[in-house]
PDB file of N, CA and C in Angstrom:
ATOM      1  N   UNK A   1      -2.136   0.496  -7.660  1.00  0.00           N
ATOM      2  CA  UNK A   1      -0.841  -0.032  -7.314  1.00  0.00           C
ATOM      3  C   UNK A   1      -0.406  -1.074  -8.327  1.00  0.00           C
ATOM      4  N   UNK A   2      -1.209  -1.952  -8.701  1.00  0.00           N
ATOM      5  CA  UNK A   2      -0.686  -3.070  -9.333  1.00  0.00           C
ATOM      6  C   UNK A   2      -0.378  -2.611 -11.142  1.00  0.00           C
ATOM      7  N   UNK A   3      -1.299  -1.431 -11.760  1.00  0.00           N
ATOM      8  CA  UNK A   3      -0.505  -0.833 -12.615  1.00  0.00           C
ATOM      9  C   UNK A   3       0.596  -0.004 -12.549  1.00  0.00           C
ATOM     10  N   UNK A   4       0.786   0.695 -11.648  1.00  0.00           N
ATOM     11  CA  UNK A   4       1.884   1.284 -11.191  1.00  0.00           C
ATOM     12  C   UNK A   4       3.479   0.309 -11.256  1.00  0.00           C
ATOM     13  N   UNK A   5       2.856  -1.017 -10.760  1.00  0.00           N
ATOM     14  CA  UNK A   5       3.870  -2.220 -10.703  1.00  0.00           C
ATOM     15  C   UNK A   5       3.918  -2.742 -11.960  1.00  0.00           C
ATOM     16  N   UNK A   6       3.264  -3.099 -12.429  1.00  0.00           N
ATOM     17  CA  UNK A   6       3.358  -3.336 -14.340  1.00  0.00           C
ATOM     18  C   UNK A   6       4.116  -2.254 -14.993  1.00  0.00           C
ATOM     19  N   UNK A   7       3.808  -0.994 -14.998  1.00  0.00           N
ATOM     20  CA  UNK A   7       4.733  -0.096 -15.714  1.00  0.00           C
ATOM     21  C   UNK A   7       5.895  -0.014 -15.269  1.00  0.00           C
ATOM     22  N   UNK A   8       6.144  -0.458 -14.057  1.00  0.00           N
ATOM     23  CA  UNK A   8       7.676  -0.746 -13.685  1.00  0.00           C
ATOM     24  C   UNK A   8       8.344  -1.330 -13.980  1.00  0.00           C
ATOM     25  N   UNK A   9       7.647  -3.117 -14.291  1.00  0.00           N
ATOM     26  CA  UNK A   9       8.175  -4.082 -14.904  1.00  0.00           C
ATOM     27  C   UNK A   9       8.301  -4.145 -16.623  1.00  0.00           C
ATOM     28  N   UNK A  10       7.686  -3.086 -16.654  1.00  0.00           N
ATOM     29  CA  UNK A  10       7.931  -3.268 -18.323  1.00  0.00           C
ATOM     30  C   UNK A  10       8.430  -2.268 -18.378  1.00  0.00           C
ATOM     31  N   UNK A  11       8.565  -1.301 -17.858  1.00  0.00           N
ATOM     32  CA  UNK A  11      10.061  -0.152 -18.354  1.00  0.00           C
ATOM     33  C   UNK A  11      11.895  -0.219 -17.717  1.00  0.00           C
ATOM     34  N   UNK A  12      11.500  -1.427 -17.271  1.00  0.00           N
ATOM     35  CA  UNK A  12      12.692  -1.784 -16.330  1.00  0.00           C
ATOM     36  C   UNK A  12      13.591  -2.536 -17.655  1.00  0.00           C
ATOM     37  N   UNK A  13      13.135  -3.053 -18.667  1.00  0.00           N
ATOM     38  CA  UNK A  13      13.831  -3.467 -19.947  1.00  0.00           C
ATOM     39  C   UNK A  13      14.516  -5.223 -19.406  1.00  0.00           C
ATOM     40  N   UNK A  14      15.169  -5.207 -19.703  1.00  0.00           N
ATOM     41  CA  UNK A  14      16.651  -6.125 -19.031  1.00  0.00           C
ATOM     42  C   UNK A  14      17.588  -5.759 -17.932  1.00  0.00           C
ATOM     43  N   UNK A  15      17.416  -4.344 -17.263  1.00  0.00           N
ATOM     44  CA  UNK A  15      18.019  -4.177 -16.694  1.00  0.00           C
ATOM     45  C   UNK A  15      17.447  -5.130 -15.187  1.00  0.00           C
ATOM     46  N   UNK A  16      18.568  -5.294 -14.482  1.00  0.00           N
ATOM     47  CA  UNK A  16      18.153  -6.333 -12.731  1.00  0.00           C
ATOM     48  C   UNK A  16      16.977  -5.025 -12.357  1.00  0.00           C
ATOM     49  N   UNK A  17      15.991  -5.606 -11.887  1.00  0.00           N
ATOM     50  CA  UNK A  17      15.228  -4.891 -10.654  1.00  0.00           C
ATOM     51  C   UNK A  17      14.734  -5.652  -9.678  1.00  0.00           C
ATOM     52  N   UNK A  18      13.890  -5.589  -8.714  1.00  0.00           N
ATOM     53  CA  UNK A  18      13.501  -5.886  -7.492  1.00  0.00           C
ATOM     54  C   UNK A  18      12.086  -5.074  -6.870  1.00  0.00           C
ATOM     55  N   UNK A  19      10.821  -6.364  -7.041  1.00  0.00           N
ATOM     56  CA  UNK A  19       9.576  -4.907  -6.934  1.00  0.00           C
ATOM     57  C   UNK A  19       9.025  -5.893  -5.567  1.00  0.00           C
ATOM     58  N   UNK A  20       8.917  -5.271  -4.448  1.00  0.00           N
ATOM     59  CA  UNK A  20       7.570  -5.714  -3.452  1.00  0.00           C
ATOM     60  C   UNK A  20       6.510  -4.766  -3.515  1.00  0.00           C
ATOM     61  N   UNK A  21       5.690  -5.737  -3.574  1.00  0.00           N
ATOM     62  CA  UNK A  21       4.114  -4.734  -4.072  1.00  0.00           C
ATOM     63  C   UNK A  21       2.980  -5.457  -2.823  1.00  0.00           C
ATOM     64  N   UNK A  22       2.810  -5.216  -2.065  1.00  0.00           N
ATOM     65  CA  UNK A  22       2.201  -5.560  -0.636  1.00  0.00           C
ATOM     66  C   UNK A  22       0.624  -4.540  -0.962  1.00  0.00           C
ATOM     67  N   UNK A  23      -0.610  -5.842  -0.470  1.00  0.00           N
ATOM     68  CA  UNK A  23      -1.996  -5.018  -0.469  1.00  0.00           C
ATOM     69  C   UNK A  23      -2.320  -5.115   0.624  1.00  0.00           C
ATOM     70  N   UNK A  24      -1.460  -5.622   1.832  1.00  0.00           N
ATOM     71  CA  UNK A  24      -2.442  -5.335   3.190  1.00  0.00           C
ATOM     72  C   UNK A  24      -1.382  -4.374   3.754  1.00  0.00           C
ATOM     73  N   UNK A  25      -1.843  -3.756   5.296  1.00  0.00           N
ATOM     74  CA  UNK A  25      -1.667  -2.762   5.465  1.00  0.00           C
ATOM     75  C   UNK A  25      -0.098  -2.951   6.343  1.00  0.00           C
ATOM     76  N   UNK A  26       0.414  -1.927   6.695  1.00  0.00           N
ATOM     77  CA  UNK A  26       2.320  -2.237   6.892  1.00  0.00           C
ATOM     78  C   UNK A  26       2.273  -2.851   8.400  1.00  0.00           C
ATOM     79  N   UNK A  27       3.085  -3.373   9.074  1.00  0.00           N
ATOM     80  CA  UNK A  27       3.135  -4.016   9.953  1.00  0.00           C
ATOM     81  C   UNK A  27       3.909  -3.227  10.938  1.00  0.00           C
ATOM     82  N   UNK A  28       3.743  -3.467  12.252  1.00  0.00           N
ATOM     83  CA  UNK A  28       4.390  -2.828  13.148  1.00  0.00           C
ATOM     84  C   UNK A  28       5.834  -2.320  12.962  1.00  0.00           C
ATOM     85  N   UNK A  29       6.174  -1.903  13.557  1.00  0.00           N
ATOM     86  CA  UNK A  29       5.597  -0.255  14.120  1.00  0.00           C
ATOM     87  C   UNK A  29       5.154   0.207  12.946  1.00  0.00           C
ATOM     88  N   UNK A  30       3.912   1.457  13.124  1.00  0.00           N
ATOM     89  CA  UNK A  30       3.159   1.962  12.394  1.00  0.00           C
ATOM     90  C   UNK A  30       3.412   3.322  11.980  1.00  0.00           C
ATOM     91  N   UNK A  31       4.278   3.449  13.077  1.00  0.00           N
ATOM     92  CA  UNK A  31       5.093   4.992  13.648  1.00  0.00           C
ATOM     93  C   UNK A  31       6.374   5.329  12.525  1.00  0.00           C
ATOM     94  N   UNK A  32       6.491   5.687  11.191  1.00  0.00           N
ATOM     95  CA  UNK A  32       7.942   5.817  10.971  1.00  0.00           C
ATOM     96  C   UNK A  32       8.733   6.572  11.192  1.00  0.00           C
ATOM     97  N   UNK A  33       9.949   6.369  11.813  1.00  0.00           N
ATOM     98  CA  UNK A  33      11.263   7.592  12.608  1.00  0.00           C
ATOM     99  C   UNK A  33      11.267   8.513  11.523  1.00  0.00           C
ATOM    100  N   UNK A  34      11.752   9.681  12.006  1.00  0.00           N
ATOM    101  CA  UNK A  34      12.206  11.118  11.581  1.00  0.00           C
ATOM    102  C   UNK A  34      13.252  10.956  10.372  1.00  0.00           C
ATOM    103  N   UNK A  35      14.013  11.062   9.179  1.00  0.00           N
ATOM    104  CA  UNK A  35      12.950  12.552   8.959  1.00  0.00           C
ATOM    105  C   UNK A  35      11.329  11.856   8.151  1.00  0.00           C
ATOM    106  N   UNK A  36      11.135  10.255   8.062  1.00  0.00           N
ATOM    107  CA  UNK A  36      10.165   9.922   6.957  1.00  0.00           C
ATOM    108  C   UNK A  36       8.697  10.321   7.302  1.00  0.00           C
ATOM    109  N   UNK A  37       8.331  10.193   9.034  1.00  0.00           N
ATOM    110  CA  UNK A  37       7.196  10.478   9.468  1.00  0.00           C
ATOM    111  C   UNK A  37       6.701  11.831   8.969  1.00  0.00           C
ATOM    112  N   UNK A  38       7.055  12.855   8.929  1.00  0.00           N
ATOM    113  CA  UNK A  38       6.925  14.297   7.988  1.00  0.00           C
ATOM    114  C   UNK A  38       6.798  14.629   6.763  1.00  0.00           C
ATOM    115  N   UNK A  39       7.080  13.776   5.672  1.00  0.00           N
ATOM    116  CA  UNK A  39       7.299  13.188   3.832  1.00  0.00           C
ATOM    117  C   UNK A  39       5.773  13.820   4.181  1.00  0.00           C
ATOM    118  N   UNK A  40       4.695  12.885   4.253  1.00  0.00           N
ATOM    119  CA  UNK A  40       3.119  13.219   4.178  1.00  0.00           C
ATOM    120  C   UNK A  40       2.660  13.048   5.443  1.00  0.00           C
ATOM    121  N   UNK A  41       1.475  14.262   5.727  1.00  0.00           N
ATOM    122  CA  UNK A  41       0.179  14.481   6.314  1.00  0.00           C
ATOM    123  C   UNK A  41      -0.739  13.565   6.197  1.00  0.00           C
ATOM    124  N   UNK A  42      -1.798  14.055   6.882  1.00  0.00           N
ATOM    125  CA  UNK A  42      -2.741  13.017   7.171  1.00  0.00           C
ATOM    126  C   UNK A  42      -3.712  13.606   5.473  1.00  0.00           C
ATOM    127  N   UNK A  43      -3.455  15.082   4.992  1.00  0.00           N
ATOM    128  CA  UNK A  43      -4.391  15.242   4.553  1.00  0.00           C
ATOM    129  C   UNK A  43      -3.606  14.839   2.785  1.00  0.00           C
ATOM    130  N   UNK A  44      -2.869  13.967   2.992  1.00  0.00           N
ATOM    131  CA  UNK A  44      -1.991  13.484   2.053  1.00  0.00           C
ATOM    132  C   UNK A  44      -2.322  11.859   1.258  1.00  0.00           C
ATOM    133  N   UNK A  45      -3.190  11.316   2.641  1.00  0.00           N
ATOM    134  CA  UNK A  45      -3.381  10.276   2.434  1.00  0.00           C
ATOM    135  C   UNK A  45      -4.916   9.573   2.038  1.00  0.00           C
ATOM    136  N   UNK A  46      -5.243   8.831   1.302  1.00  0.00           N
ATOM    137  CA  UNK A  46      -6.791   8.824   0.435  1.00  0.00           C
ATOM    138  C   UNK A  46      -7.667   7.833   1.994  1.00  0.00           C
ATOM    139  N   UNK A  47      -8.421   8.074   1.691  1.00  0.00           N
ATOM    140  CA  UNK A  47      -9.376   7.427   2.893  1.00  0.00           C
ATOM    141  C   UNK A  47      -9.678   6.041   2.223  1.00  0.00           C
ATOM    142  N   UNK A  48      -9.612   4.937   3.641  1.00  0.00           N
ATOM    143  CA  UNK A  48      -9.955   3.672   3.101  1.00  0.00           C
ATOM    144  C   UNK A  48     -11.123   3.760   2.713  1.00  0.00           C
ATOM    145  N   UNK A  49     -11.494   2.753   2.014  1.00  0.00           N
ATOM    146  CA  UNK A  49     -12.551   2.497   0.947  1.00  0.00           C
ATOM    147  C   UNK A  49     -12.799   0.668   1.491  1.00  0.00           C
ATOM    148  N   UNK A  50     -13.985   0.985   2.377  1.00  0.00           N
ATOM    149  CA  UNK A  50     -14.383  -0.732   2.711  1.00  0.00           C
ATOM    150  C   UNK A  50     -15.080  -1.268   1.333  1.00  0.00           C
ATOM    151  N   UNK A  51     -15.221  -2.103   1.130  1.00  0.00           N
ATOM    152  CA  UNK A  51     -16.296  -3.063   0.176  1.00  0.00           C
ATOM    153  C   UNK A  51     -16.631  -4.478   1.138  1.00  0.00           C
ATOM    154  N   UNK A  52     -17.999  -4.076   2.149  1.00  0.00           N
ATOM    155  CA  UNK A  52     -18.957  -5.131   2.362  1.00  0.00           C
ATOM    156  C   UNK A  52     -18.260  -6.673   1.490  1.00  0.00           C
ATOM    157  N   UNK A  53     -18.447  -6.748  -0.072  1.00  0.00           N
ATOM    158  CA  UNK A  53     -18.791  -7.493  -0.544  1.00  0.00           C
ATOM    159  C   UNK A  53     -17.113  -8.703  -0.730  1.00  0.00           C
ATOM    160  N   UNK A  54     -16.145  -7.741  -0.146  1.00  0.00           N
ATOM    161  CA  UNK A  54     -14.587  -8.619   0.106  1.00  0.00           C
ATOM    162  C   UNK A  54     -14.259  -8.824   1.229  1.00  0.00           C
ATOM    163  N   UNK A  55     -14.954  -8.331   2.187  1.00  0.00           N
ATOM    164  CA  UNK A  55     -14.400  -8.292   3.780  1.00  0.00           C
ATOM    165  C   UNK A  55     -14.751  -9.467   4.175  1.00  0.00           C
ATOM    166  N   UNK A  56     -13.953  -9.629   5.253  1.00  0.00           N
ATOM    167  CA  UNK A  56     -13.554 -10.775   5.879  1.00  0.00           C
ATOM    168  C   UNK A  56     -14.706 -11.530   6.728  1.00  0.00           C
ATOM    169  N   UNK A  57     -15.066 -12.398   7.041  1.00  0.00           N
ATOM    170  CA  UNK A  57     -16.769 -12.476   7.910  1.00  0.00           C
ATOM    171  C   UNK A  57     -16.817 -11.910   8.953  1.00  0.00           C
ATOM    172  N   UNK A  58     -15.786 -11.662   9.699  1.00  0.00           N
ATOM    173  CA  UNK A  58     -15.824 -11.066  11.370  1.00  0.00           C
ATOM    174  C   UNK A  58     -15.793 -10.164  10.635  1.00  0.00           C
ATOM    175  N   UNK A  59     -15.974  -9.274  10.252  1.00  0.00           N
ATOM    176  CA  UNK A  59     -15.883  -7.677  10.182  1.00  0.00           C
ATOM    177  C   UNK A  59     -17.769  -7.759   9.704  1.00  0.00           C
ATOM    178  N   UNK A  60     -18.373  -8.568   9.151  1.00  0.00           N
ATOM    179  CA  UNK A  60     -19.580  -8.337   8.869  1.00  0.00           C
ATOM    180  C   UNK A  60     -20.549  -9.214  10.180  1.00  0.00           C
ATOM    181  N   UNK A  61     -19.983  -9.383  10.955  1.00  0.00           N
ATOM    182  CA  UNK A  61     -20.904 -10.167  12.380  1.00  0.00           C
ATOM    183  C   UNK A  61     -21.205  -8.537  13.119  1.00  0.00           C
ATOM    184  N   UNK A  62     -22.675  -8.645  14.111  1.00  0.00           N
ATOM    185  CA  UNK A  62     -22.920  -7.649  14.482  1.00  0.00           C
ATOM    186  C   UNK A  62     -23.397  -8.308  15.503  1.00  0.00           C
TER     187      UNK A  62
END
């Protein structure tokens, strides 16, 4: 994502743009209305990827 956002900002030239680039996950509702909920499948979307070694401490308490 965040190269994706760099090549934006540097091919955007001088012209006005406007980038939100968000790394946590979207906020309620989770549900998006018709027609966007249909755009992609489930088998569209990459599987989270935990890393132990960034997570938060409650997620590593047992």
């Amino acid at each position: 994502m965040t190269r994706r956002a760099i090549d934006f900002i540097e091919q955007s030239g001088d012209q006005p743009w406007v980038l939100h680039l968000s790394y946590i996950k979207p906020h309620w509702p989770y549900v998006a209305p018709a027609p966007y909920h249909a755009i992609c499948g489930p088998e569209d979307v990459l599987p989270v990827k935990q890393h132990q070694s960034i997570a938060w401490p409650i997620t590593n308490a047992r």
